[in-house]
C-alpha atoms as a PDB file:
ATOM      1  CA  UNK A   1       0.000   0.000   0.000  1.00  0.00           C
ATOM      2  CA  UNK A   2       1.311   3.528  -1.087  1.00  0.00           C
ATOM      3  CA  UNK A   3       0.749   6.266   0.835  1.00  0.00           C
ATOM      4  CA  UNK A   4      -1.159   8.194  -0.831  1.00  0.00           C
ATOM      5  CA  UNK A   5      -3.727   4.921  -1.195  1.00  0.00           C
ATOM      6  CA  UNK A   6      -3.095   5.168   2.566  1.00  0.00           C
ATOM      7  CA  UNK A   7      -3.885   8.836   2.751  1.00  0.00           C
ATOM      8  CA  UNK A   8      -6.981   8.216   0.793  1.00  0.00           C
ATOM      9  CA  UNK A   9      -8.154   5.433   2.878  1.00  0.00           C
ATOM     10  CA  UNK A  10      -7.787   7.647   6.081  1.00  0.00           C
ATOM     11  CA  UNK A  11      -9.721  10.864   4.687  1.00  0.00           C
ATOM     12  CA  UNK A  12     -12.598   8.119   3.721  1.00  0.00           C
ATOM     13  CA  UNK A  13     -12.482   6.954   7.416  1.00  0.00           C
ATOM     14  CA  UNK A  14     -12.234  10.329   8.999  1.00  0.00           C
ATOM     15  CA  UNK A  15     -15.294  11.441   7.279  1.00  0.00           C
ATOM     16  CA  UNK A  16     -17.288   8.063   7.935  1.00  0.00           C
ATOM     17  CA  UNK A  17     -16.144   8.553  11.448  1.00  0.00           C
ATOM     18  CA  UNK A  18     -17.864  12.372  11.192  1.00  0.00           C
ATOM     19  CA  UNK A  19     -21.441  11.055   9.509  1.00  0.00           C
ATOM     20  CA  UNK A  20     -21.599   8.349  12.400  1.00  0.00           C
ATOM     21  CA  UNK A  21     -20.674  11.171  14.740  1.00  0.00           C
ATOM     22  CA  UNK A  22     -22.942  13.540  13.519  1.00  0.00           C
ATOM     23  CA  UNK A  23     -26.016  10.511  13.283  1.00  0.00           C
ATOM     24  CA  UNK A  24     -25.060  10.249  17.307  1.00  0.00           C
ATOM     25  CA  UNK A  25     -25.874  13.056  18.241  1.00  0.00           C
ATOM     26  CA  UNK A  26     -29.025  13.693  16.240  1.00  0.00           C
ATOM     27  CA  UNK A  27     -30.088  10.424  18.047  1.00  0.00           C
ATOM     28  CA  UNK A  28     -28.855  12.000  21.819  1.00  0.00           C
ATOM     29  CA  UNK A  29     -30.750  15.399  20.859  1.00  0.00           C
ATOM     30  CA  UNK A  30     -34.009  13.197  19.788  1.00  0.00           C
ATOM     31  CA  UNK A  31     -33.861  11.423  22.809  1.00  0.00           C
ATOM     32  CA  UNK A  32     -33.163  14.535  25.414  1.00  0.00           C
ATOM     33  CA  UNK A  33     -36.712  16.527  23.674  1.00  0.00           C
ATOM     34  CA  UNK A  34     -38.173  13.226  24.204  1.00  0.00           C
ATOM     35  CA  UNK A  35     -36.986  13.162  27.526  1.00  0.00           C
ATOM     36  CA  UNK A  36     -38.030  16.860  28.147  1.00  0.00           C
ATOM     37  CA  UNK A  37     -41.064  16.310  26.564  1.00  0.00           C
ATOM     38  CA  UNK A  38     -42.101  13.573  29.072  1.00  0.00           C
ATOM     39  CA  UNK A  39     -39.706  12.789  31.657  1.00  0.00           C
ATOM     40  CA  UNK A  40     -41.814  10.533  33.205  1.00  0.00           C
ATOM     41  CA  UNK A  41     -42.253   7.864  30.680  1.00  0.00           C
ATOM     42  CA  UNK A  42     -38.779   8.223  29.547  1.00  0.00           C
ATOM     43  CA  UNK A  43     -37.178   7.320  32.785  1.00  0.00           C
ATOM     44  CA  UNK A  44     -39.273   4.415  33.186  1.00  0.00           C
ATOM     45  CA  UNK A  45     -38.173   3.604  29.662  1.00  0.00           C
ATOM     46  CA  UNK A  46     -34.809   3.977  30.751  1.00  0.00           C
ATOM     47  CA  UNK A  47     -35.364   2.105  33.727  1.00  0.00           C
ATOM     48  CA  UNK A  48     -36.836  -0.826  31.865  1.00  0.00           C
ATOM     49  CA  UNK A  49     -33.887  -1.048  28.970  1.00  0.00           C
ATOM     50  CA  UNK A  50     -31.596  -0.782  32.032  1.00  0.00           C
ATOM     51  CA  UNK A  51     -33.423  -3.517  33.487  1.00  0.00           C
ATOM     52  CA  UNK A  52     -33.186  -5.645  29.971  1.00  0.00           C
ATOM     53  CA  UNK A  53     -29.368  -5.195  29.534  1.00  0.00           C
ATOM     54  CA  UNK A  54     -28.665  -6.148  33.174  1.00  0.00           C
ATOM     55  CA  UNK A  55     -30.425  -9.358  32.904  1.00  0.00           C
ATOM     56  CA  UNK A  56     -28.928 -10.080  29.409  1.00  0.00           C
ATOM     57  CA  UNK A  57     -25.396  -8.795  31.206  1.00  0.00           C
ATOM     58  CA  UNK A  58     -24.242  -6.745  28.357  1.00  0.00           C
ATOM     59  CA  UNK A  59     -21.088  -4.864  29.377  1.00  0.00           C
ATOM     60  CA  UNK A  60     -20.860  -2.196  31.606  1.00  0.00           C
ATOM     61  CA  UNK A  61     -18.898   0.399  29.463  1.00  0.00           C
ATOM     62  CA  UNK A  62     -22.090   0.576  27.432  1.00  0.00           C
ATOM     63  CA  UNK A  63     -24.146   0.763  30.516  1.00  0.00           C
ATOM     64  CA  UNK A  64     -21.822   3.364  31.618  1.00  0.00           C
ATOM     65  CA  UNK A  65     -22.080   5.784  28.606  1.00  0.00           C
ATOM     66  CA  UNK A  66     -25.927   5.310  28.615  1.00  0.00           C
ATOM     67  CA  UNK A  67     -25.776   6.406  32.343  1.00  0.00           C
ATOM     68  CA  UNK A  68     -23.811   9.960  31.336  1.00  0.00           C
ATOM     69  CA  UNK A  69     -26.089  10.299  28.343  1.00  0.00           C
ATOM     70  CA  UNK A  70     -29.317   9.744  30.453  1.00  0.00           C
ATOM     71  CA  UNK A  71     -27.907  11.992  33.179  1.00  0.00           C
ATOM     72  CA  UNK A  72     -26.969  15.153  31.223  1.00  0.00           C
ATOM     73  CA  UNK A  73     -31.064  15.959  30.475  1.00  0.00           C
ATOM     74  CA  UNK A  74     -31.744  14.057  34.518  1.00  0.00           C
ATOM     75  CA  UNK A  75     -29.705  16.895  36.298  1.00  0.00           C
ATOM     76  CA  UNK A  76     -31.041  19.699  33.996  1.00  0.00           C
ATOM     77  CA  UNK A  77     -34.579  18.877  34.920  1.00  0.00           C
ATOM     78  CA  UNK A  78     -33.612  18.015  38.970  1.00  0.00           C
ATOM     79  CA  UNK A  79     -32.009  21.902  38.633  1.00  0.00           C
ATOM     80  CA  UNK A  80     -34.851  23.274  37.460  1.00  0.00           C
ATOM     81  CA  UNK A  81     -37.185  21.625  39.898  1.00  0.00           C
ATOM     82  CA  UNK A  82     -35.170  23.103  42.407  1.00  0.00           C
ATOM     83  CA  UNK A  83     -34.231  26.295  40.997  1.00  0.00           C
ATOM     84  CA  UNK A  84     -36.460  28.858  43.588  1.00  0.00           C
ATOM     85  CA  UNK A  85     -37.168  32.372  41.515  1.00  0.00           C
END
């Protein structure tokens, strides 16, 4: 392989790398106005996926980065609550 095959191969990467990226966070700004929409449903959603991946013991890295995605729109809406005028 040549480099600039190589070079080629990385700017084709870097840019699938952005789309997926991008598609990411269109999905984690879909779920937070779902979440702000209705917080109740969606944390007993998120409750009952947690539930689902705990019995089918799927790793905890991927439990992990649901927890700080989940948590981000949590905290906004426990401020809020508590936020006195």
């Amino acid at each position: 392989m040549n480099y600039s095959h190589a070079l080629a191969e990385r700017r084709r990467a870097v840019a699938a790398c952005r789309a997926a990226r991008g598609e990411l966070r269109d999905a984690v700004d879909d779920a937070i106005g779902a979440y702000q929409a209705h917080p109740l449903p969606a944390l007993v959603g998120a409750a009952g996926v947690g539930f689902v991946l705990a019995q089918l013991r799927v790793g905890s890295g991927l439990v992990r980065t649901g927890m700080r995605i989940a948590s981000g729109p949590a905290w906004t809406l426990v401020r809020q609550y508590l936020w006195v005028p």
